[in-house]
N, C-alpha and C. Protein backbone atom coordinates (compact mmCIF):
# COMPACT_ATOMS: atom_id res chain seq x y z
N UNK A 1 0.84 -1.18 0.00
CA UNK A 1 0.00 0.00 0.00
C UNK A 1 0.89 1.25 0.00
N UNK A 2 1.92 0.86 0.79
CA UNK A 2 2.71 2.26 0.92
C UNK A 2 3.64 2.81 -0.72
N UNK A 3 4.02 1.40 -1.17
CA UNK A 3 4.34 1.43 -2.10
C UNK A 3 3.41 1.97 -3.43
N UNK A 4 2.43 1.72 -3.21
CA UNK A 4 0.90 2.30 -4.36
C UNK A 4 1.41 4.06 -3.89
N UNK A 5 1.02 4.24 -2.89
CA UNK A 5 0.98 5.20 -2.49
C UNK A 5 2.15 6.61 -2.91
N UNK A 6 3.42 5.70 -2.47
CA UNK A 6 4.65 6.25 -3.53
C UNK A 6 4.21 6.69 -4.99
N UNK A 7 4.03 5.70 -5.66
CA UNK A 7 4.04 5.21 -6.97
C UNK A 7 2.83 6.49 -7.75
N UNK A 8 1.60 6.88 -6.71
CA UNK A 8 0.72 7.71 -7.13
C UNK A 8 1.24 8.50 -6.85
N UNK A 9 1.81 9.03 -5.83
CA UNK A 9 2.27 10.45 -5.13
C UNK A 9 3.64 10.71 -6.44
N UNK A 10 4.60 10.09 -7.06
CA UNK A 10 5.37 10.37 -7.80
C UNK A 10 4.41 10.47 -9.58
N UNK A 11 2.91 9.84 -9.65
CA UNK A 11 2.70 10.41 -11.01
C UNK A 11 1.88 11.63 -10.61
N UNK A 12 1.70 11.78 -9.39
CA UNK A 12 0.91 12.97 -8.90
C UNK A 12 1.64 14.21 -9.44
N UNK A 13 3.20 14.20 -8.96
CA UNK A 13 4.39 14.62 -9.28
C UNK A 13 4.51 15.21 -10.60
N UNK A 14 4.71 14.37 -10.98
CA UNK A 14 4.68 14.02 -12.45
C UNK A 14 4.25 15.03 -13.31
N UNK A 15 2.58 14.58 -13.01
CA UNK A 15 1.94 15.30 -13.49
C UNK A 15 1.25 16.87 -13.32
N UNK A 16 1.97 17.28 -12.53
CA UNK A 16 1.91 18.17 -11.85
C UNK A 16 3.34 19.43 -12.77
N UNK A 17 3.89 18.30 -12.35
CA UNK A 17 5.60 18.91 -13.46
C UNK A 17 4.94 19.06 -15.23
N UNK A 18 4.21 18.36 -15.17
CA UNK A 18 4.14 18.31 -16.91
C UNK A 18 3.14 19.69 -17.23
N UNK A 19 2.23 19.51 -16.02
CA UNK A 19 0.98 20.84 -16.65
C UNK A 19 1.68 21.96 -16.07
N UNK A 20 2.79 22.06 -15.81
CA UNK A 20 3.77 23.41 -14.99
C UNK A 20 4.36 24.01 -16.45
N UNK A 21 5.01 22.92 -16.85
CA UNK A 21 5.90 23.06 -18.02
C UNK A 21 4.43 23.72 -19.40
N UNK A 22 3.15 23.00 -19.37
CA UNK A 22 2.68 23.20 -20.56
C UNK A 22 1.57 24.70 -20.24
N UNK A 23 1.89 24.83 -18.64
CA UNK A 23 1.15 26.56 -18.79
C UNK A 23 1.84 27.06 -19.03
N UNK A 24 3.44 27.09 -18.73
CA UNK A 24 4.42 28.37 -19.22
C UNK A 24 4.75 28.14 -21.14
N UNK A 25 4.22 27.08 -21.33
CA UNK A 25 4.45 27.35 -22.88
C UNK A 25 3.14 28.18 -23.23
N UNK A 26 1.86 27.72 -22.88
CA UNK A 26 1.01 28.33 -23.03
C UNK A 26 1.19 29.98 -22.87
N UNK A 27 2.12 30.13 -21.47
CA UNK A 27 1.47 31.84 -21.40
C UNK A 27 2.89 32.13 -22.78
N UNK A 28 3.71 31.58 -22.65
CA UNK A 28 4.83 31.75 -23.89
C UNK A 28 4.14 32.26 -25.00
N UNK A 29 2.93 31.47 -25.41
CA UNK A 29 2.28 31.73 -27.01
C UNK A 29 2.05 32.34 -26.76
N UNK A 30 0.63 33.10 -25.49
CA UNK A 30 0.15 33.77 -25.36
C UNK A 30 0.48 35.43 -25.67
N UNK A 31 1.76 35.54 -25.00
CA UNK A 31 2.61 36.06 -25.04
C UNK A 31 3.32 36.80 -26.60
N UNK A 32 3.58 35.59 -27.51
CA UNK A 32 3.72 35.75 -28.45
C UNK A 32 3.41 36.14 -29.27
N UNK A 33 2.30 36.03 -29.35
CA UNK A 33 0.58 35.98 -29.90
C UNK A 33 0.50 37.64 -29.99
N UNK A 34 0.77 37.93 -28.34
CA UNK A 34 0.50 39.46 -28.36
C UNK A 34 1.26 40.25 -28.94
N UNK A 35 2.89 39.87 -28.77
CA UNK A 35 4.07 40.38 -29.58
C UNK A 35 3.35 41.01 -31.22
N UNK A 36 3.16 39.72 -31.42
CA UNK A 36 2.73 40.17 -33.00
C UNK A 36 1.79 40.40 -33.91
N UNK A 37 0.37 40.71 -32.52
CA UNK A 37 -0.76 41.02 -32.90
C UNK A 37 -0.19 42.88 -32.72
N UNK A 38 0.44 43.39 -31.81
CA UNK A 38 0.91 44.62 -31.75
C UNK A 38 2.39 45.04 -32.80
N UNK A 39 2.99 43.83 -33.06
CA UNK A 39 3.44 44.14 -34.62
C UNK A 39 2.70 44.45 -35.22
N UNK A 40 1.43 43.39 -36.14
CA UNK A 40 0.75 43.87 -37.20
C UNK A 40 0.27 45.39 -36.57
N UNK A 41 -0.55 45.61 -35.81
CA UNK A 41 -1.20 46.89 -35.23
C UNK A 41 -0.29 48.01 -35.88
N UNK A 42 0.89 47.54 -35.44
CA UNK A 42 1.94 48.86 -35.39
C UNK A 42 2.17 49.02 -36.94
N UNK A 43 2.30 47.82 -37.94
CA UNK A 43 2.89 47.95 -39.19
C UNK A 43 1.56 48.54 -40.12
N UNK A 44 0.26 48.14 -39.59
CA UNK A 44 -0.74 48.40 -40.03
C UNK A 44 -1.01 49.82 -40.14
N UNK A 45 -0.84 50.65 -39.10
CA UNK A 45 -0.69 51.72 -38.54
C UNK A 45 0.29 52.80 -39.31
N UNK A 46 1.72 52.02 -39.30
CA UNK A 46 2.34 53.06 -40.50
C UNK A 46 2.30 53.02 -42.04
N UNK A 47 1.61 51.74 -42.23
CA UNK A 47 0.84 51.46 -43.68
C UNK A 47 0.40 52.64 -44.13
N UNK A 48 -1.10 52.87 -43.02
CA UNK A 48 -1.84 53.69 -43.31
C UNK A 48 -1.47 55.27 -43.41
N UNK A 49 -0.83 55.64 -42.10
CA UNK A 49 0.25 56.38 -42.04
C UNK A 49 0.82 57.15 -43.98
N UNK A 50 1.06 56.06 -44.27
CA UNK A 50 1.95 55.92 -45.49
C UNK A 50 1.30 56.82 -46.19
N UNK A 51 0.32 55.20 -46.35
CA UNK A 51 -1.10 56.16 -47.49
C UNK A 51 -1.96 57.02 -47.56
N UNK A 52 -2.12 57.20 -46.44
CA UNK A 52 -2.77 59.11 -46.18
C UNK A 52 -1.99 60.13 -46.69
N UNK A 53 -0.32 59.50 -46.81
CA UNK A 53 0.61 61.16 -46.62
C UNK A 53 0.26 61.08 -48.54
N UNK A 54 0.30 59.91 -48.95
CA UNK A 54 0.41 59.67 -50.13
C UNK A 54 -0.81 60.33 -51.04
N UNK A 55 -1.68 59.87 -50.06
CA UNK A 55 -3.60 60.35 -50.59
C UNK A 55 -3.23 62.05 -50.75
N UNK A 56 -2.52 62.64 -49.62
CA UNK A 56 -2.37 63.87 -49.72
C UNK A 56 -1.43 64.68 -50.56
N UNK A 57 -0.28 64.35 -50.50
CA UNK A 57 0.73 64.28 -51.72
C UNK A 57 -0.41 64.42 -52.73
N UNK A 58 -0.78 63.61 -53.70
CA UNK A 58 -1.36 63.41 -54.68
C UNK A 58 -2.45 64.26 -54.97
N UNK A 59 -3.57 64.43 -53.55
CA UNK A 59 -4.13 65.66 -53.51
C UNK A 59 -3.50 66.75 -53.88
N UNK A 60 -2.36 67.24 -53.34
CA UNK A 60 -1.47 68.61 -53.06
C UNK A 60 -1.07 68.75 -54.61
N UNK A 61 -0.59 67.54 -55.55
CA UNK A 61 -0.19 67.71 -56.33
C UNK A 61 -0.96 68.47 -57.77
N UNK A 62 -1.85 67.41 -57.67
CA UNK A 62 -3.90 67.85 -58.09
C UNK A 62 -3.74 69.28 -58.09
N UNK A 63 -4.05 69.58 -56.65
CA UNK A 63 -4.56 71.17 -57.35
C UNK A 63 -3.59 72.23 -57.30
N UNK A 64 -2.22 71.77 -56.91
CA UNK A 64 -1.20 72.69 -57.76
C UNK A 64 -1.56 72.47 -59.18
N UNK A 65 -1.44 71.57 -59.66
CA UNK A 65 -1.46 71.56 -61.35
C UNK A 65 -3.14 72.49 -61.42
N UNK A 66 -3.81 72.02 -61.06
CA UNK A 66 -5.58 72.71 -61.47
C UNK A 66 -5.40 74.67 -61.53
N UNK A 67 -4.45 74.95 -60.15
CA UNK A 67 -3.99 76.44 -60.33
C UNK A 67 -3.24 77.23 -61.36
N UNK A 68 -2.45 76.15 -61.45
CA UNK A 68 -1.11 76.69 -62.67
C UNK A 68 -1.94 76.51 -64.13
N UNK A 69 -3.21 75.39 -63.83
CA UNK A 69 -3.86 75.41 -65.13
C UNK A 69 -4.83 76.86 -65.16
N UNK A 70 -5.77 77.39 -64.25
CA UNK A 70 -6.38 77.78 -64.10
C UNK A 70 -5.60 79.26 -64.50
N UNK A 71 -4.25 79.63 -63.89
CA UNK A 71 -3.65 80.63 -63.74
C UNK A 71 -2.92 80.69 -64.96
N UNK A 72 -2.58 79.82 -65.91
CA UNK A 72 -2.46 80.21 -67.70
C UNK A 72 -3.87 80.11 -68.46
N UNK A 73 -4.89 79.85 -67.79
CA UNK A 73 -6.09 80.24 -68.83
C UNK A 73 -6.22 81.51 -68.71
N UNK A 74 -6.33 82.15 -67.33
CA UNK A 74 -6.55 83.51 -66.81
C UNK A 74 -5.02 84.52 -67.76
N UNK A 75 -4.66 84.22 -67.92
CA UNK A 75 -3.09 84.67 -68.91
C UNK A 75 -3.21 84.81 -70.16
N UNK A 76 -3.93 84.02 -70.52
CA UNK A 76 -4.21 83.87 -72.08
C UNK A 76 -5.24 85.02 -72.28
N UNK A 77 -6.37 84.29 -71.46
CA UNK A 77 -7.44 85.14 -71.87
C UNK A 77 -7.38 86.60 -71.77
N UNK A 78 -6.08 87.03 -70.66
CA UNK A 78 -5.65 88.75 -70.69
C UNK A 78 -5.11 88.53 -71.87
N UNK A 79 -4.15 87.97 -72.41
CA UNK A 79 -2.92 87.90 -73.65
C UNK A 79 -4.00 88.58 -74.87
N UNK A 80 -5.23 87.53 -74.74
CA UNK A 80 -6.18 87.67 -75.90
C UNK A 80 -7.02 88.95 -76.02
N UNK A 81 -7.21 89.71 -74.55
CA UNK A 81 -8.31 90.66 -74.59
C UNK A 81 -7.29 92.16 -74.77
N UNK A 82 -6.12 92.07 -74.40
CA UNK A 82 -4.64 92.80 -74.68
C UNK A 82 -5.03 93.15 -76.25
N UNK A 83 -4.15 91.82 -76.98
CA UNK A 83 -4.60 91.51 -78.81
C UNK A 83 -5.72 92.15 -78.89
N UNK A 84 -7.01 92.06 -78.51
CA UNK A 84 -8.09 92.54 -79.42
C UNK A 84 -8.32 93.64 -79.19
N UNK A 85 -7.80 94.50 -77.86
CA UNK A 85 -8.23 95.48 -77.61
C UNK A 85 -7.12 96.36 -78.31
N UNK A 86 -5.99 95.84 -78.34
CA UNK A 86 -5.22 96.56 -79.59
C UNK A 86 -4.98 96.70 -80.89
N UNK A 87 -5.74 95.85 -81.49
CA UNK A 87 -6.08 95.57 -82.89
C UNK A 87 -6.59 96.69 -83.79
N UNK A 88 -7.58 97.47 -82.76
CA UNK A 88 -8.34 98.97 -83.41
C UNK A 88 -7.41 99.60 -83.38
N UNK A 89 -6.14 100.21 -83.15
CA UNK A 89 -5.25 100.83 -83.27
C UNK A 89 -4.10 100.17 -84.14
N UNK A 90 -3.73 100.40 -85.14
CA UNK A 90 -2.77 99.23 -86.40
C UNK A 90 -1.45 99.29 -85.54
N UNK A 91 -0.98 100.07 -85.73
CA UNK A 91 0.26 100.90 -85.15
C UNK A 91 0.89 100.57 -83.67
N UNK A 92 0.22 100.92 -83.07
CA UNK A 92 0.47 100.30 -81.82
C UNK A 92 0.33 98.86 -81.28
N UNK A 93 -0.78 98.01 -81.43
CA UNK A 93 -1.04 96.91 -81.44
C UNK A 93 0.42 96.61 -81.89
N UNK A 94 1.13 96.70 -83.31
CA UNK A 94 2.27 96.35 -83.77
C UNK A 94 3.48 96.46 -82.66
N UNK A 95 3.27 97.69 -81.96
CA UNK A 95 4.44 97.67 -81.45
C UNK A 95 3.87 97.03 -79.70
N UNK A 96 2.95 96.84 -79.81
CA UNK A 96 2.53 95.89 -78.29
C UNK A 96 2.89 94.56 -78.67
N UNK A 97 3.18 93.79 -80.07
CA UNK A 97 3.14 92.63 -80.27
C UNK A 97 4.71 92.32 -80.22
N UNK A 98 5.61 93.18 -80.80
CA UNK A 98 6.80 93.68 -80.47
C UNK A 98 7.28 93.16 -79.22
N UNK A 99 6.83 94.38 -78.68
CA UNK A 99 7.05 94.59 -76.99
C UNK A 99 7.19 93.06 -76.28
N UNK A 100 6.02 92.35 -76.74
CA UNK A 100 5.83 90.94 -76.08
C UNK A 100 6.63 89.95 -76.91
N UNK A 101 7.00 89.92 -77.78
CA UNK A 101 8.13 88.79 -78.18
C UNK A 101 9.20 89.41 -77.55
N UNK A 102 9.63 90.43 -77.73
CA UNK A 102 10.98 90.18 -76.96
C UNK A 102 11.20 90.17 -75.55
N UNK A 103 10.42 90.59 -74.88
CA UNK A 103 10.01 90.26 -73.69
C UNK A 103 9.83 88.99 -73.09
N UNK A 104 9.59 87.96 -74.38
CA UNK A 104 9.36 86.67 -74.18
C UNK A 104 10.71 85.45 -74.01
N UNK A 105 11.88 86.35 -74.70
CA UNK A 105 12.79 85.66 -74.87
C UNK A 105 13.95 85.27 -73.54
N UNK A 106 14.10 84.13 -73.37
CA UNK A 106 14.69 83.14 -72.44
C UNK A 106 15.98 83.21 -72.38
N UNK A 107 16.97 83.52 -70.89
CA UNK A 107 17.81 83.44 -71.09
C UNK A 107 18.46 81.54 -70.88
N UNK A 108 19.63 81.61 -70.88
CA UNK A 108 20.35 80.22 -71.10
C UNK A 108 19.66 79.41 -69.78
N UNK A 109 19.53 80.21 -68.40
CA UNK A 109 19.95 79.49 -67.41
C UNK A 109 18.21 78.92 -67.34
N UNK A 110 16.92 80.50 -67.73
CA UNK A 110 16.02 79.98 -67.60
C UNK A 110 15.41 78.78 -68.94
N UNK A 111 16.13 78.35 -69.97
CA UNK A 111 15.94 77.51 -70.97
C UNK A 111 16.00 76.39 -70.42
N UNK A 112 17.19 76.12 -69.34
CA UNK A 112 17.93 75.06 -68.41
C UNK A 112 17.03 74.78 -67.74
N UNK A 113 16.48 75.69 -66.90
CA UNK A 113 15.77 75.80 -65.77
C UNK A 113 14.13 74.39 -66.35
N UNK A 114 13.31 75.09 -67.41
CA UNK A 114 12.08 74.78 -68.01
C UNK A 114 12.66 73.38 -68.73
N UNK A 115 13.43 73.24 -68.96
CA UNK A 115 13.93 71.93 -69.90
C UNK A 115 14.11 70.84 -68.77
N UNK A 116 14.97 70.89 -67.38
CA UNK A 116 14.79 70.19 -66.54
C UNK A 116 13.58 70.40 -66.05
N UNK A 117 13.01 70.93 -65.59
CA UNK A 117 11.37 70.66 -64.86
C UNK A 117 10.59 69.83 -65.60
N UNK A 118 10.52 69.89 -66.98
CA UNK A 118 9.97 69.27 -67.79
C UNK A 118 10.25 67.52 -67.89
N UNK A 119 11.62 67.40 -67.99
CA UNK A 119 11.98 66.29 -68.04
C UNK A 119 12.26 65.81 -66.50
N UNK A 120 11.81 66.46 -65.76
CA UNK A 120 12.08 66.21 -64.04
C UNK A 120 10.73 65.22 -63.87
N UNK A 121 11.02 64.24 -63.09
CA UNK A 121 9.43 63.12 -62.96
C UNK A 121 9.85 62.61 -61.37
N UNK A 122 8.48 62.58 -60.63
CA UNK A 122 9.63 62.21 -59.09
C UNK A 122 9.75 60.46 -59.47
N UNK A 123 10.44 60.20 -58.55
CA UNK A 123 10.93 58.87 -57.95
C UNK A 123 9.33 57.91 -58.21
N UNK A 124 8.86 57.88 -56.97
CA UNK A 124 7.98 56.96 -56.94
C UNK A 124 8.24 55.60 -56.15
N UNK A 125 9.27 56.00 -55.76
CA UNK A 125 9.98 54.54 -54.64
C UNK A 125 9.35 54.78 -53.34
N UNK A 126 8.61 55.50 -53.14
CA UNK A 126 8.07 55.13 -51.25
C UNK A 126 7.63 53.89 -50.80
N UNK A 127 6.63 52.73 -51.81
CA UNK A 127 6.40 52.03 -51.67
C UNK A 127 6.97 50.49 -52.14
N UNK A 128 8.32 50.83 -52.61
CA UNK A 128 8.93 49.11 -53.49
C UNK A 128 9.95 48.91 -52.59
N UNK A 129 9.87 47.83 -53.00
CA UNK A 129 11.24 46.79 -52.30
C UNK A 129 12.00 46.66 -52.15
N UNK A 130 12.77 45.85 -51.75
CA UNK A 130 14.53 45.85 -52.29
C UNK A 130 14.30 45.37 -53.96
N UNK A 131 13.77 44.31 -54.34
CA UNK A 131 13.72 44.53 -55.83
C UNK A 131 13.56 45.35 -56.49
N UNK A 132 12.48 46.11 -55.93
CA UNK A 132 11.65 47.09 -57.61
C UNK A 132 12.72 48.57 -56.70
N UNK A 133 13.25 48.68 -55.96
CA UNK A 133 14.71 49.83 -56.05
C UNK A 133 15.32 49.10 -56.50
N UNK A 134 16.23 48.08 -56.95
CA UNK A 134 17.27 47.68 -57.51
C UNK A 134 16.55 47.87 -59.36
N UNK A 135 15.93 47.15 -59.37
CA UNK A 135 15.12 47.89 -60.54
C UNK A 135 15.25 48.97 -61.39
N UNK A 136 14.38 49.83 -60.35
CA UNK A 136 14.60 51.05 -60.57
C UNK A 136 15.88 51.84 -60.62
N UNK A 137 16.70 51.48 -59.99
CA UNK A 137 17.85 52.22 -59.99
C UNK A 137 18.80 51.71 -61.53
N UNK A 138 18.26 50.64 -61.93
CA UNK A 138 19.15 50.14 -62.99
C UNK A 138 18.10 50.63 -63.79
N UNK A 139 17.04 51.24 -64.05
CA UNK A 139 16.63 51.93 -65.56
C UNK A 139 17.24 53.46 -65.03
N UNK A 140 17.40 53.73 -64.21
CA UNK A 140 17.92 55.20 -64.24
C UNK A 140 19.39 55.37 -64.39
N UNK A 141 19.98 53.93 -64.28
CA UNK A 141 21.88 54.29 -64.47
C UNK A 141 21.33 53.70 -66.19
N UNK A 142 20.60 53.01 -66.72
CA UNK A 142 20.76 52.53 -68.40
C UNK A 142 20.38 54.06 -68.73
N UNK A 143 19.11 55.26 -67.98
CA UNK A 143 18.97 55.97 -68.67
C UNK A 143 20.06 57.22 -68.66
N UNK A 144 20.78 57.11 -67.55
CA UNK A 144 21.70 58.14 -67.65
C UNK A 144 22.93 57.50 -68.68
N UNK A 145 22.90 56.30 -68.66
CA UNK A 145 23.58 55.93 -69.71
C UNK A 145 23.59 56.20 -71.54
N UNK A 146 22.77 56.12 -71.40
CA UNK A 146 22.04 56.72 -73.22
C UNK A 146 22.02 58.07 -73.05
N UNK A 147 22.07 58.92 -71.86
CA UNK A 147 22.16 60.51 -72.25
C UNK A 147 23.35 60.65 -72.66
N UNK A 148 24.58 60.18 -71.86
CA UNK A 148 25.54 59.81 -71.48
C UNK A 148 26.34 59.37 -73.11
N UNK A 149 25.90 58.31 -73.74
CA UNK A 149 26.49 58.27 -75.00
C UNK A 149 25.98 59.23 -76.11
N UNK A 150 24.38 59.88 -75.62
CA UNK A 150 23.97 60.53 -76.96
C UNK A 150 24.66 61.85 -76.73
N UNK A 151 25.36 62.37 -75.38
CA UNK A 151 26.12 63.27 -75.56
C UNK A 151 27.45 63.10 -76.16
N UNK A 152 28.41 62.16 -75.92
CA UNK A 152 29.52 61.79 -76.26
C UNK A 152 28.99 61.60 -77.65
N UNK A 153 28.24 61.15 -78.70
CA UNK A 153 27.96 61.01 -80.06
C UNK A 153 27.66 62.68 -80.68
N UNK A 154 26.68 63.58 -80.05
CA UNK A 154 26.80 65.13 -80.15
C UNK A 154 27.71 65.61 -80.33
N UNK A 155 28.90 65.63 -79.39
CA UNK A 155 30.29 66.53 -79.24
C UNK A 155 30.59 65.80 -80.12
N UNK A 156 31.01 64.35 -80.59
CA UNK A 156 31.84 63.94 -81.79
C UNK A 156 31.44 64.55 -83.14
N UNK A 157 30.48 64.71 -83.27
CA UNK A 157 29.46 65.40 -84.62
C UNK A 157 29.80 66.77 -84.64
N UNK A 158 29.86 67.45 -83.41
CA UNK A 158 30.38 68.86 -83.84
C UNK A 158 31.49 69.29 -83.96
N UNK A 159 32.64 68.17 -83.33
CA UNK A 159 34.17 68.40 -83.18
C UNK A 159 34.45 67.99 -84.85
N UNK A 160 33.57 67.10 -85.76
CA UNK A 160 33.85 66.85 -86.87
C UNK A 160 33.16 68.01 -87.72
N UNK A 161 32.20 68.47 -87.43
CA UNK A 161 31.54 69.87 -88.19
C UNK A 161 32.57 70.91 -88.48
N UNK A 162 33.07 71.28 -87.26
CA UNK A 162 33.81 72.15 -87.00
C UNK A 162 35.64 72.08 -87.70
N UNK A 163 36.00 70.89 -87.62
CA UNK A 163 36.88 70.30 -88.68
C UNK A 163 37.06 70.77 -90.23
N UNK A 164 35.56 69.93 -90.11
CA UNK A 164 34.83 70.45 -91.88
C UNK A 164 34.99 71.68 -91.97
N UNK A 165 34.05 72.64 -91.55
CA UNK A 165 34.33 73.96 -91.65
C UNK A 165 35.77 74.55 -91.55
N UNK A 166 36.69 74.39 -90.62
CA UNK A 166 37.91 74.84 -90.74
C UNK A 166 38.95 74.27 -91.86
N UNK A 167 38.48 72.87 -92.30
CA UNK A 167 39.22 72.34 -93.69
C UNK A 167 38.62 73.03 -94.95
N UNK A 168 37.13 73.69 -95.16
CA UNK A 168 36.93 74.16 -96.32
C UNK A 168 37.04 75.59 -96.63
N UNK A 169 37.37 76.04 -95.04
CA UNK A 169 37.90 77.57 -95.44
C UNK A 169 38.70 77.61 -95.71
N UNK A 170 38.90 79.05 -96.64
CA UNK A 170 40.15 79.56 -97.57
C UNK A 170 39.85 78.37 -99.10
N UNK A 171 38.76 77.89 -99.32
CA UNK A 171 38.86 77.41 -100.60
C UNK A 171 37.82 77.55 -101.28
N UNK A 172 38.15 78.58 -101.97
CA UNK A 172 36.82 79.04 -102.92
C UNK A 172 37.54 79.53 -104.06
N UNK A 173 36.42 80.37 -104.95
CA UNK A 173 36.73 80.18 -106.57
C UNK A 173 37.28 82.09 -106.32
N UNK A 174 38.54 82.05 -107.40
CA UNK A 174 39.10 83.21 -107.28
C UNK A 174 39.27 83.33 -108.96
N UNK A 175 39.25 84.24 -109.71
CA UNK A 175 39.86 84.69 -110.75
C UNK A 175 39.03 83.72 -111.84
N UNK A 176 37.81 82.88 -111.33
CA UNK A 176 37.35 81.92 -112.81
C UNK A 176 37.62 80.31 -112.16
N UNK A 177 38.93 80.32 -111.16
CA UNK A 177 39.79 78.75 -110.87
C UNK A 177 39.40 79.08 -109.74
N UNK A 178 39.36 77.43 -109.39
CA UNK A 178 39.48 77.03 -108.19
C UNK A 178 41.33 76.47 -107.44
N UNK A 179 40.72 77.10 -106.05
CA UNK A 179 42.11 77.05 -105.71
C UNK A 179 42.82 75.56 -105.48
């Protein structure tokens, strides 16, 4: 009996040790569980974060362009009521039309200036990967690459123009003969 008694009291033990060990795994998951239910929360969070700044960006961008549109119709339509209201006068109108071409003309830096803006496009990487940046960064070194040779092919074309021209001066027709 005493021996039964042992024998229960050690799976008593036992079992006692085993559901010890399987609540601390339990609160472990539990635990875990929470870890990365407040990950997602948190990643979820600057997701959105993201895409609001983005919603707004895009907004912001919107009606800058709608102004700058709005603010060359309003330009024109002075440009146009300018023109017609100077038209009844021959003479002047002429020299108002004057006035505004050369007035119109661009210097080097602002030619520079409108030529990059134009060809200026943003990024668009807020949202890609390590792939689609590796990507991306390799169509922008192929495209600086092709500027890159179509300039080096330019300067060769004019360093040979310029050749030409300096080999055909001084040879022209004198006296009837050629020299």
């Amino acid at each position: 009996m005493e021996k039964d008694l042992l024998e229960l009291q050690t799976l008593i033990d036992v079992h006692f040790e085993q559901r010890k060990k399987e609540e601390e795994e339990l609160i472990g998951l539990k635990e875990r569980i929470e870890r990365r239910r407040a990950e997602r929360a948190e990643q979820q969070r600057v997701r959105a974060e993201k895409e609001r700044h983005r919603h707004t960006r895009i907004a912001e961008e919107r009606q800058r362009k709608e102004d700058e549109e709005a603010k060359k119709r309003a330009e024109d339509e002075a440009k146009k009521k300018k023109v017609l209201s100077n038209m009844g006068a021959n003479f002047g109108g002429f020299l108002a039309k004057a006035e505004q071409k050369r007035g119109k003309r661009l210097t080097g830096r602002e030619i520079k200036r409108k030529t990059l803006s134009e060809r200026h496009s943003p990024l668009g990487i807020e949202n890609l990967r390590e792939d689609g940046l590796r990507q991306r960064a390799q169509e922008m070194w192929n495209w600086i690459y092709q500027l890159e040779s179509e300039k080096f092919d330019l300067l060769d074309q004019m360093k040979r123009q310029k050749y030409e021209v300096k080999k055909g001066h001084g040879k022209g027709k004198v006296g009837g003969r050629w020299k």
